[in-house]
Protein backbone atom coordinates (compact mmCIF):
# COMPACT_ATOMS: atom_id res chain seq x y z
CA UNK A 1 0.00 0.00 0.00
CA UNK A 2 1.45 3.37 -0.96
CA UNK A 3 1.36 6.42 1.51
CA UNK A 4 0.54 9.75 0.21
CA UNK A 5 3.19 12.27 0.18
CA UNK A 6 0.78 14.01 3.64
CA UNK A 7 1.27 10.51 5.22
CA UNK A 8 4.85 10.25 4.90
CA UNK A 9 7.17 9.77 7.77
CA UNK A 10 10.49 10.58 8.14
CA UNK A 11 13.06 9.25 10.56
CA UNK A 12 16.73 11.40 10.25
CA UNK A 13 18.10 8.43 12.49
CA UNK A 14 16.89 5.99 9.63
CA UNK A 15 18.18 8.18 6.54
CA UNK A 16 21.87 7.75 8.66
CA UNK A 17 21.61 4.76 9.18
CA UNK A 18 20.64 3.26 6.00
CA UNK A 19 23.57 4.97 4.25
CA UNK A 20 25.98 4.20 7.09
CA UNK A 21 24.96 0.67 6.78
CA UNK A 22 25.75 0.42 3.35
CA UNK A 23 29.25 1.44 4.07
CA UNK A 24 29.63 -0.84 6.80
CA UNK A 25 28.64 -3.87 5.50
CA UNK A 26 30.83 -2.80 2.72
CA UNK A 27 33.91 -2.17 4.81
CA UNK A 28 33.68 -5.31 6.56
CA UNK A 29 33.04 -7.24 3.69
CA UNK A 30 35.67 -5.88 1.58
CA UNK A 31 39.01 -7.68 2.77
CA UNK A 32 37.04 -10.85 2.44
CA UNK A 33 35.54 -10.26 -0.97
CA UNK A 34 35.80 -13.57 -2.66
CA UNK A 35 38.12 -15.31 -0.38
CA UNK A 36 37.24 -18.91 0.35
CA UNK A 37 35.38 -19.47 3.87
CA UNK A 38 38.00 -21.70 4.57
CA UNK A 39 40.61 -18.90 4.29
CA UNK A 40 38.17 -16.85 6.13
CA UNK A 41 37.47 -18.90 9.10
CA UNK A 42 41.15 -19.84 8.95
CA UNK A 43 42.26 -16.70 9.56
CA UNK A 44 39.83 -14.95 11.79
CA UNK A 45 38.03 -17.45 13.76
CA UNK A 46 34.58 -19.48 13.98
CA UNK A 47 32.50 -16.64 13.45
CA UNK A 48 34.53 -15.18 10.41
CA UNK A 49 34.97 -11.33 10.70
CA UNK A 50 33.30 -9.83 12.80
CA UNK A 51 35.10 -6.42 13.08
CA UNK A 52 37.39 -4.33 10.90
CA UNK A 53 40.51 -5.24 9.14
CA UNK A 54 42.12 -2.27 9.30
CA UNK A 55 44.28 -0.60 7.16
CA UNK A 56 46.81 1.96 8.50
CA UNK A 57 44.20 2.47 11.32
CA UNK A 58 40.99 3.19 8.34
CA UNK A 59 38.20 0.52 7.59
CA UNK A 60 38.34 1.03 4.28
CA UNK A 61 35.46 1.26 1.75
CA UNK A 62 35.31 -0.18 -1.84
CA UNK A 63 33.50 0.61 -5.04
CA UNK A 64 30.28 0.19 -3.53
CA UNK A 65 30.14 2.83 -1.32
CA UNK A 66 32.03 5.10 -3.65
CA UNK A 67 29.58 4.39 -6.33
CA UNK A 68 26.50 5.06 -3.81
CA UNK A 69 27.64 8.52 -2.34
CA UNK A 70 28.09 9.64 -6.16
CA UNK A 71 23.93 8.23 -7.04
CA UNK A 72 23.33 10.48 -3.75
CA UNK A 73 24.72 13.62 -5.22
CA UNK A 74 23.29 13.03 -8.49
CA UNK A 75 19.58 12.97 -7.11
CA UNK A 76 20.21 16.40 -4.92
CA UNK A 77 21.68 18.28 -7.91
CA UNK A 78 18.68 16.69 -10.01
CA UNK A 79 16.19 18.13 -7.66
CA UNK A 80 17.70 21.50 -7.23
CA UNK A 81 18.16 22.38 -10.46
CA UNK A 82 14.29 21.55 -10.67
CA UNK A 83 13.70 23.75 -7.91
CA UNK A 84 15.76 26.79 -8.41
CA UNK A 85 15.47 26.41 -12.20
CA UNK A 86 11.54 25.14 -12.81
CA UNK A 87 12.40 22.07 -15.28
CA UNK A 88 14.61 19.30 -15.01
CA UNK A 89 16.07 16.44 -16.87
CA UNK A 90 15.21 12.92 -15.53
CA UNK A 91 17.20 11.40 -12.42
CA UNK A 92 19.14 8.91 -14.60
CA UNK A 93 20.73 11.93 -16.76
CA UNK A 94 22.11 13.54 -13.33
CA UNK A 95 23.21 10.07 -12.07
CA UNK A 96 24.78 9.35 -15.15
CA UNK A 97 26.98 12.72 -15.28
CA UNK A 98 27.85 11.71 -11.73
CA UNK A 99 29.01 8.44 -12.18
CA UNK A 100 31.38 9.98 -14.94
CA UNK A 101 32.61 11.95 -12.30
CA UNK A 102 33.08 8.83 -10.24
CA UNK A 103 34.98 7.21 -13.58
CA UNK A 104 37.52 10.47 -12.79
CA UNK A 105 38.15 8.91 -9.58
CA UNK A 106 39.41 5.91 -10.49
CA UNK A 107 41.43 6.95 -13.95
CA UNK A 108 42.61 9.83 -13.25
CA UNK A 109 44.51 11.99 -10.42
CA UNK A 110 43.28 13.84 -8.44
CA UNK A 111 45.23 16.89 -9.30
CA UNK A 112 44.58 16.53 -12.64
CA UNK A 113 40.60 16.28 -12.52
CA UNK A 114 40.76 19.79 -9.77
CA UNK A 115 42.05 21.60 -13.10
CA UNK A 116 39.03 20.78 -15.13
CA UNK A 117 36.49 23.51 -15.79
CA UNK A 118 33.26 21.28 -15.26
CA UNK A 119 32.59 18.50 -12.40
CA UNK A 120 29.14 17.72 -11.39
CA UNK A 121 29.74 16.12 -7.79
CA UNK A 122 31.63 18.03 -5.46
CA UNK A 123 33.12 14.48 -4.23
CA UNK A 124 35.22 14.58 -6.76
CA UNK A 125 37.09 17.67 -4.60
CA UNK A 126 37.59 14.86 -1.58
CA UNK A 127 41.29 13.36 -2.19
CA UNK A 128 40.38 10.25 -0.33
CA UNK A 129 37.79 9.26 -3.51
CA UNK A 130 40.65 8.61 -5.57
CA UNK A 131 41.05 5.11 -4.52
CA UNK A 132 40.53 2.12 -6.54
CA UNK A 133 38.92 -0.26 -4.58
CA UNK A 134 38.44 -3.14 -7.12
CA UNK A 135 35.82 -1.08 -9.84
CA UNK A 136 33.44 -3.03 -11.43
CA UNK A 137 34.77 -4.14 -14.87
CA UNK A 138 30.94 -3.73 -16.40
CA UNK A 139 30.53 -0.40 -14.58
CA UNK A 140 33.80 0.67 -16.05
CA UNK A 141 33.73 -0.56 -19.28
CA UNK A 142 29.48 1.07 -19.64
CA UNK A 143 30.66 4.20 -18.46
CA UNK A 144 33.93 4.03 -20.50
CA UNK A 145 32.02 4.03 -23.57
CA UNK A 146 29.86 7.10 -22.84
CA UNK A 147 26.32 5.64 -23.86
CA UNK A 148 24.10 5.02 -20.88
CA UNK A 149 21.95 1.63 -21.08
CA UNK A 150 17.82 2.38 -20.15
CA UNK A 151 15.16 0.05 -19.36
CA UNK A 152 14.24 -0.16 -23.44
CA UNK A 153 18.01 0.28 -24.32
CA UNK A 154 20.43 -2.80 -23.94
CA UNK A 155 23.73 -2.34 -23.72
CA UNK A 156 24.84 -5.27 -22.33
CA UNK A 157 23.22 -8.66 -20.94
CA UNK A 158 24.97 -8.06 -17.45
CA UNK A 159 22.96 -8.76 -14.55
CA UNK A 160 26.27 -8.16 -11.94
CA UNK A 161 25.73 -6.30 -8.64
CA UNK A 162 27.01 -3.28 -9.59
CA UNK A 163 23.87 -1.78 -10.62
CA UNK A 164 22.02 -2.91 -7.50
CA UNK A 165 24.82 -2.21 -4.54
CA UNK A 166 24.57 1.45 -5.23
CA UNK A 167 20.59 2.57 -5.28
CA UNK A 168 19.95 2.90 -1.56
CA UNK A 169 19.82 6.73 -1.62
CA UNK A 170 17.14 6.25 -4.28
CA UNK A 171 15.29 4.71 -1.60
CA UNK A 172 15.74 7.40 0.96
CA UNK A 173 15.01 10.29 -1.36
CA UNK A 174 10.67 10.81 -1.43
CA UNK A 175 11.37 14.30 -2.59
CA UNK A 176 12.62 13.07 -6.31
CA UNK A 177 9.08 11.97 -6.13
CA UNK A 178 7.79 15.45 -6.59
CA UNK A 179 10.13 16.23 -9.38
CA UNK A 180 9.43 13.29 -11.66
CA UNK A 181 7.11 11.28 -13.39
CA UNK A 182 8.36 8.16 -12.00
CA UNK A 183 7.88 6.60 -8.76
CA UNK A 184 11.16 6.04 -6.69
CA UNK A 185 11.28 2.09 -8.02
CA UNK A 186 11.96 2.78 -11.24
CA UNK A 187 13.81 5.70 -10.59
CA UNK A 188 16.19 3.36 -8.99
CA UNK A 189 16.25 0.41 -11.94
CA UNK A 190 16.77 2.99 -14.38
CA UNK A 191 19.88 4.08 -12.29
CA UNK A 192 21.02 0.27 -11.98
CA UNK A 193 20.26 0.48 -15.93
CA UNK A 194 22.71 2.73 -17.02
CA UNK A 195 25.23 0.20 -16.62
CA UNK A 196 23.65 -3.43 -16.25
CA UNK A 197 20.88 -3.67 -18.74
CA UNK A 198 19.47 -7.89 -18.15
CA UNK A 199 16.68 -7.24 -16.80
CA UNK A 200 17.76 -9.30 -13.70
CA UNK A 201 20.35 -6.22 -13.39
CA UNK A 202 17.91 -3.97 -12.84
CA UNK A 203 14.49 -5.45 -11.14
CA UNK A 204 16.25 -6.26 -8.15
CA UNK A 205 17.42 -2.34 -7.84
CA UNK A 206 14.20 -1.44 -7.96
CA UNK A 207 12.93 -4.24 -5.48
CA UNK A 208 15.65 -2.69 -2.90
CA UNK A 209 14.46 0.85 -3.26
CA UNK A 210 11.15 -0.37 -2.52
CA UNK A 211 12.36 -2.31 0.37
CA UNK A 212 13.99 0.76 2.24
CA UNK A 213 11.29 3.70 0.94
CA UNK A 214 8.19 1.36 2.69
CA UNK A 215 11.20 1.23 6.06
CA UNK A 216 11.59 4.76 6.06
CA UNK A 217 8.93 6.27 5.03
CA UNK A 218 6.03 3.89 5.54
CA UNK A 219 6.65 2.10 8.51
CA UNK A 220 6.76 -1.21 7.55
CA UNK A 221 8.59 -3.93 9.09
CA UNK A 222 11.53 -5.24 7.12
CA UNK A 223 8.93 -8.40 6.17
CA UNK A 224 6.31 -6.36 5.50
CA UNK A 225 8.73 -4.76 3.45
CA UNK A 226 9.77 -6.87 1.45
CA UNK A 227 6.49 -8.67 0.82
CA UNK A 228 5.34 -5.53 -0.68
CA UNK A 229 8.30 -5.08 -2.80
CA UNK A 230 7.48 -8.74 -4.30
CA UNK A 231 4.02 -7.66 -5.29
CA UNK A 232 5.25 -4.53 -6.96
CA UNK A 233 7.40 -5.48 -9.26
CA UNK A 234 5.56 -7.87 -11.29
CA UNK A 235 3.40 -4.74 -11.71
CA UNK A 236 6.16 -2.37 -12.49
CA UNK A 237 7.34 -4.80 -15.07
CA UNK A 238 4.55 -6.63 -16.46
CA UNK A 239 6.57 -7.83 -19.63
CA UNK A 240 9.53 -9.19 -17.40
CA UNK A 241 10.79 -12.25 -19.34
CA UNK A 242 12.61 -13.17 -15.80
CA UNK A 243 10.22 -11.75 -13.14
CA UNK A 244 9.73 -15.21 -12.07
CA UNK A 245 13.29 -16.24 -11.44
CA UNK A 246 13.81 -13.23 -9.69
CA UNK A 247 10.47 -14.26 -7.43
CA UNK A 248 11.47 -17.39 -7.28
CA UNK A 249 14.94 -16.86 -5.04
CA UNK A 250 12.99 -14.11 -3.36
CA UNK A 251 10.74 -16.61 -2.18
CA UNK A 252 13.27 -18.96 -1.32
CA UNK A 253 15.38 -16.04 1.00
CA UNK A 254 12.14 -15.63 2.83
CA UNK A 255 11.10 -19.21 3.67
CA UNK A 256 15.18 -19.82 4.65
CA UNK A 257 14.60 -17.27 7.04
CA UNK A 258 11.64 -18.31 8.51
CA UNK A 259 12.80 -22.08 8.48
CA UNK A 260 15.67 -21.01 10.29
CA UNK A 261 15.83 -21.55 14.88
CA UNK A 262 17.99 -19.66 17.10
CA UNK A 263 21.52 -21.11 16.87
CA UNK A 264 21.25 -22.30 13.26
CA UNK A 265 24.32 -21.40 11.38
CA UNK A 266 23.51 -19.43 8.13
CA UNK A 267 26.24 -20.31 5.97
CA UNK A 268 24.08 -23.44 4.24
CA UNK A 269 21.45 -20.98 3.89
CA UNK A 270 22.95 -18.31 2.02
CA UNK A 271 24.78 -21.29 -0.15
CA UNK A 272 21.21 -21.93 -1.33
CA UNK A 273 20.93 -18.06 -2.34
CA UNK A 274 24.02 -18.39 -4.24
CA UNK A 275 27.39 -16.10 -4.00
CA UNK A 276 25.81 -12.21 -4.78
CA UNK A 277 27.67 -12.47 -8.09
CA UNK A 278 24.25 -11.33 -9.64
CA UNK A 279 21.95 -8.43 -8.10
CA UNK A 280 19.17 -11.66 -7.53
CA UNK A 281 21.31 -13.30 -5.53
CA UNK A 282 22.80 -10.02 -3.76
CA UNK A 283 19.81 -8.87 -2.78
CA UNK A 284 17.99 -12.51 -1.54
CA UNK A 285 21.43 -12.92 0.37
CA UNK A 286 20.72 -9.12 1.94
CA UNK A 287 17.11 -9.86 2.55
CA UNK A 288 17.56 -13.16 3.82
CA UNK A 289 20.17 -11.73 6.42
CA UNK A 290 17.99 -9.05 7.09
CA UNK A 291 14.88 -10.93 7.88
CA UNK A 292 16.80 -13.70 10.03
CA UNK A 293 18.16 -10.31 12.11
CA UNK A 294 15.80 -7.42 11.59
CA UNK A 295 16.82 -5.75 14.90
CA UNK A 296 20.16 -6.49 15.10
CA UNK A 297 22.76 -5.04 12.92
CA UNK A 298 25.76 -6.97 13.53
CA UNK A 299 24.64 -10.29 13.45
CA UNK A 300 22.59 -9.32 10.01
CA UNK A 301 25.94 -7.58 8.30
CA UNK A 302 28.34 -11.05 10.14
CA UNK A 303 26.27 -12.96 8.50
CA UNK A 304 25.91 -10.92 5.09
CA UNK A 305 29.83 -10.77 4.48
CA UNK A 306 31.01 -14.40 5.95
CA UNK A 307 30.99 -16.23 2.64
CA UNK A 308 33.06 -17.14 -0.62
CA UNK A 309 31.17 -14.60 -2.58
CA UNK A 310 30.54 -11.00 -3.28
CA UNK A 311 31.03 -9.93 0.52
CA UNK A 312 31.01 -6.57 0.50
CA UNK A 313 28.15 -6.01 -2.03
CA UNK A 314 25.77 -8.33 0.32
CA UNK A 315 27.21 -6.29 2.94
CA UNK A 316 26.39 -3.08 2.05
CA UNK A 317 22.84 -4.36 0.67
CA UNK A 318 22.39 -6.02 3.77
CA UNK A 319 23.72 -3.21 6.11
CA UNK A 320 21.21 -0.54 4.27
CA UNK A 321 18.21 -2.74 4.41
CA UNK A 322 18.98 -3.15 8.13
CA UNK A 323 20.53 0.01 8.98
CA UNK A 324 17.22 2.41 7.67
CA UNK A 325 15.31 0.24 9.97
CA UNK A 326 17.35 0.13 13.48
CA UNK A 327 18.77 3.77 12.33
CA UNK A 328 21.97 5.07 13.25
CA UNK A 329 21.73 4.64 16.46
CA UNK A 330 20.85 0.73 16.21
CA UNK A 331 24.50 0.26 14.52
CA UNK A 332 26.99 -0.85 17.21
CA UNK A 333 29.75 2.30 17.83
CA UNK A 334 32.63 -0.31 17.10
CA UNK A 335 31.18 -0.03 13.45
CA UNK A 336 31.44 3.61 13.31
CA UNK A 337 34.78 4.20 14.51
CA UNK A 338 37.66 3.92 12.24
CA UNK A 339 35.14 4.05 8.75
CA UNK A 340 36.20 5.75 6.00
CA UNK A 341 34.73 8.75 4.79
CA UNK A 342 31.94 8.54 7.53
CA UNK A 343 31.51 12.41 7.86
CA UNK A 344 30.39 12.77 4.02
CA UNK A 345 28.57 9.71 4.08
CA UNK A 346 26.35 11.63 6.88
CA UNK A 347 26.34 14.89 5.11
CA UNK A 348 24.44 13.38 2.10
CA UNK A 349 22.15 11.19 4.33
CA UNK A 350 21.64 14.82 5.89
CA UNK A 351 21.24 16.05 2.70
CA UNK A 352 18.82 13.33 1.47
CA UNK A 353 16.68 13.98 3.93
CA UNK A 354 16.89 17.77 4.55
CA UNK A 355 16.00 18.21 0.45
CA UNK A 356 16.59 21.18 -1.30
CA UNK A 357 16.41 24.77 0.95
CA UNK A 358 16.71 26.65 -2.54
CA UNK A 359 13.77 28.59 -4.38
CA UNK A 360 13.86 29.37 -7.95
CA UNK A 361 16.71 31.49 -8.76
CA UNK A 362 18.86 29.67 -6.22
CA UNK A 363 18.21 32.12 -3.63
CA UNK A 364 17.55 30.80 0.19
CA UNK A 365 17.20 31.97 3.44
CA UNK A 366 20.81 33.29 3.31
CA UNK A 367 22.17 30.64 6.05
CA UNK A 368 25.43 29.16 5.83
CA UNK A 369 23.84 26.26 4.80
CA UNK A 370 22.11 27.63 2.09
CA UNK A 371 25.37 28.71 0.89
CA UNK A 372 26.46 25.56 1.27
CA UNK A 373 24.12 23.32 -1.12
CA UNK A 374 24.91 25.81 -3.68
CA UNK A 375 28.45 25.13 -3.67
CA UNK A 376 27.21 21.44 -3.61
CA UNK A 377 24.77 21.11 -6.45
CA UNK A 378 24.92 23.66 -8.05
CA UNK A 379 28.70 24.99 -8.73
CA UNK A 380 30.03 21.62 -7.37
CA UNK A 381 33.01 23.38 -5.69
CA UNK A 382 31.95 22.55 -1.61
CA UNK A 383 34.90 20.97 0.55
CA UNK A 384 34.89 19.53 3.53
């Protein structure tokens, strides 16, 4: 059932803590990002990781977190040049721009991209962004060649996680709502689409946003959540050649978690799910995770990253999922110590949820802050 925009809630503890979790689960999956769970268990103990692996003193994200701050600055500048300048393109065009941006990061230096004339995200002025942390080959290689896939344009039969470990914010952000003709879903598979165009790319982006809007902003439970989610797609994509693959591990995630007692292990569980390779299996892996530990964040994100697959990508889907619903405050302080890049992973979830202060012209209430999000989104020049 959809809430109208009157009805809405909104939790700033949530909006942190969804995009916090996604960088958590990310950092703790990340040293252990298709290592063998032999090698894992081998080397740090029954339960697998549990805490950081740090690296000269920083838990370090990867790609997926990178990628996801960028889709969050591409919504706000989307909405604000609809606000201060009446019309906008759609989302996807912003997001695309900013994933070029992200491209910068991780092919060129950072000195050299502070000397061109144009950027669109003012990440690309953080130094610490200019990491590669193990890119995405098909999210390179798409935005290496410039032409963005679409839901009705294929350019490629990839169905990776890439698209669907970086759409949280799309979740979080009701306001690009109010600037578009699509709902938030398919604002988020069309942002999974401009680089993974199976359709089994893409559904399962959408199915995520769903998952964390109805947390955040409609008070479901993460069950409720989800079961919602699985009767919305088939409507959003009624011509789905694979909507009932992508229902079908769905389904399975959910009755894995309900089979499961207190005690079990869920290592034979997620084997069942697969490795998060694909976005079907990342996100059953997340969900399954998250419904087996719906109030508890560690165990959910411990049990999202201790495999031989795609750790950090389950992680981070896992660690949003369950991270908008316990909120910020629900993620253990161990988790938030030591993460990379925490501070501007709160300013956008600040951001996401504060929406646009500008009126048309760009003019505010001349606060700081004001002054601020025009540096952001519109002239892209803001440091921190």
């Amino acid at each position: 059932m959809q809430r109208s925009e009157s009805e809405v809630t909104k939790d700033l503890d949530q909006y942190r803590g969804c995009l916090i979790g996604v960088s958590v689960g990310d950092a703790l999956g990340y040293p252990v990002e298709f290592k063998s769970e032999e090698r894992i268990f081998a080397k740090y103990g029954a339960e697998g990781i549990t805490d950081y692996a740090l690296t000269n003193g920083v838990a370090r994200i990867s790609d997926d977190t990178q990628m996801t701050l960028f889709t969050a600055t591409g919504l706000l500048q989307g909405t604000t040049v609809a606000v201060t300048r009446g019309a906008t393109a759609p989302y996807e065009e912003y997001i695309w721009n900013h994933y070029q941006d992200w491209l910068k990061t991780q092919t060129r230096e950072f000195e050299e991209v502070q000397k061109d004339e144009r950027h669109y995200s003012w990440l690309v002025n953080i130094p610490q962004l200019f990491s590669r942390r193990a890119p995405g080959l098909t999210c390179m290689f798409a935005l290496g060649e410039g032409i963005p896939g679409a839901l009705d344009h294929s350019i490629n039969t990839s169905k990776g996680c890439g698209g669907i470990m970086r759409v949280a914010p799309v979740g979080l952000y009701r306001e690009a709502a109010l600037h578009c003709d699509d709902g938030l879903d398919i604002v988020g598979a069309k942002a999974a689409a401009l680089t993974h165009t199976h359709e089994l790319g893409y559904i399962p982006a959408a199915a995520l946003v769903h998952i964390i809007d109805r947390i955040v902003h409609g008070g479901d439970t993460i069950a409720e959540a989800v079961d919602d989610a699985m009767a919305r797609m088939p409507e959003l994509f009624p011509q789905a050649r694979h909507m009932d693959e992508f229902l079908m591990i769905m389904r399975r995630a959910i009755d894995l978690a309900d089979e499961a007692r207190p005690g079990d292990g869920d290592l034979d569980a997620i084997h069942q799910l697969g490795e998060g390779r694909v976005a079907e299996e990342t996100l059953a892996i997340a969900v399954y995770c998250a419904l087996r530990y719906p109030d508890d964040f560690e165990s959910a994100v411990v049990a999202a990253v201790n495999h031989n697959g795609d750790s950090d990508s389950t992680g981070g889907v896992a660690g949003a999922i369950v991270g908008a619903n316990v909120g910020l405050s629900g993620i253990p302080r161990k988790y938030l110590d030591d993460l990379e890049l925490k501070q501007v992973t709160l300013t956008l979830a600040d951001d996401l949820y504060q929406g646009c202060p500008l009126d048309e012209g760009g003019t505010g209430r001349g606060s700081d802050s004001d002054s601020d999000w025009a540096d952001k989104y519109i002239t892209a020049t803001y440091r921190m």
